[in-house]
Protein backbone atom coordinates (compact mmCIF):
# COMPACT_ATOMS: atom_id res chain seq x y z
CA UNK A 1 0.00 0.00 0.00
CA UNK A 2 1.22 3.26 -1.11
CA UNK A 3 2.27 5.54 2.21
CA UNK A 4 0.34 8.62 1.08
CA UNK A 5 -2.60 6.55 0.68
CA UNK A 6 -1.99 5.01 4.79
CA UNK A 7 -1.94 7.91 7.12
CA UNK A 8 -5.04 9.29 6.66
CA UNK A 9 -6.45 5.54 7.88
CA UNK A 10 -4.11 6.05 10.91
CA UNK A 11 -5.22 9.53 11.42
CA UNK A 12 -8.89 8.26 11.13
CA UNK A 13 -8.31 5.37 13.40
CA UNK A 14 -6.67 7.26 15.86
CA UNK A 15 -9.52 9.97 16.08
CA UNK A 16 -12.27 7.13 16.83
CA UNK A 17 -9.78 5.65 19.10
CA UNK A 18 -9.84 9.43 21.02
CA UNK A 19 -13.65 9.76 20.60
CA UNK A 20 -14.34 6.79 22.41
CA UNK A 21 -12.12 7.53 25.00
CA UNK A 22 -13.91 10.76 25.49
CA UNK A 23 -17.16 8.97 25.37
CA UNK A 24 -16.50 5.87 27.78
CA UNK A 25 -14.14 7.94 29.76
CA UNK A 26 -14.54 11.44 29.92
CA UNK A 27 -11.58 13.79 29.61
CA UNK A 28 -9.08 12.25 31.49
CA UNK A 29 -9.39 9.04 28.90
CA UNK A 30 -8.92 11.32 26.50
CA UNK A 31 -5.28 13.03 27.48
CA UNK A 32 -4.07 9.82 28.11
CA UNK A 33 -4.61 8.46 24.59
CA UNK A 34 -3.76 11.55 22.80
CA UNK A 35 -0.29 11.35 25.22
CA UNK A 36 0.14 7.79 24.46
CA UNK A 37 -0.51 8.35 20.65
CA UNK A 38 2.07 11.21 20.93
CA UNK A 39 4.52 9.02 22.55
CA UNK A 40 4.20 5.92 20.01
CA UNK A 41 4.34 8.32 17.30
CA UNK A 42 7.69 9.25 18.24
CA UNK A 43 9.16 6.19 19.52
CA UNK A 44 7.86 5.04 15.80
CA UNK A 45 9.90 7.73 14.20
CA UNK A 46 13.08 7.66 16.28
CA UNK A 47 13.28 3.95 15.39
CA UNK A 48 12.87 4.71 11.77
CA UNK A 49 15.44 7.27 11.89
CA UNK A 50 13.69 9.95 10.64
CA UNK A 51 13.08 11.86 14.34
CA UNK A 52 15.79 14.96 14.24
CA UNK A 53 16.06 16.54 17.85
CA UNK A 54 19.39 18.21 17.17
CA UNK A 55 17.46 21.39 17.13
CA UNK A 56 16.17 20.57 20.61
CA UNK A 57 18.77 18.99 22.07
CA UNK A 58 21.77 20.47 20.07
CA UNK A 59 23.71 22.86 22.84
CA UNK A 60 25.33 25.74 21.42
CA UNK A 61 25.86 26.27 17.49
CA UNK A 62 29.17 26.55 15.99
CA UNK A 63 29.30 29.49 13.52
């Protein structure tokens, strides 16, 4: 499956996945999936490589 054609399945998927955690569980439900979502997207891209925190994490810049 082309890649441009999957994230907007993930996206979807993780937007029910928030609604019913709003529904069943209220708001506190809610910031936990949306953290945890947050969280496994980034774990996902640091193991792909493609996560670039040198900007955050960099120190001082050499000129």
């Amino acid at each position: 499956m082309d890649e441009n054609r999957l994230w907007p399945a993930i996206g979807l998927l993780f937007g029910a996945a928030l609604g019913f955690a709003v529904m069943l569980g209220g708001l506190t439900a809610f910031l936990v999936v949306l953290v945890l979502g947050v969280v496994g997207f980034l774990v996902g891209r640091a193991l792909t490589g493609s996560l670039d925190m040198s900007g955050m994490f960099g120190g001082r810049r050499r000129t």
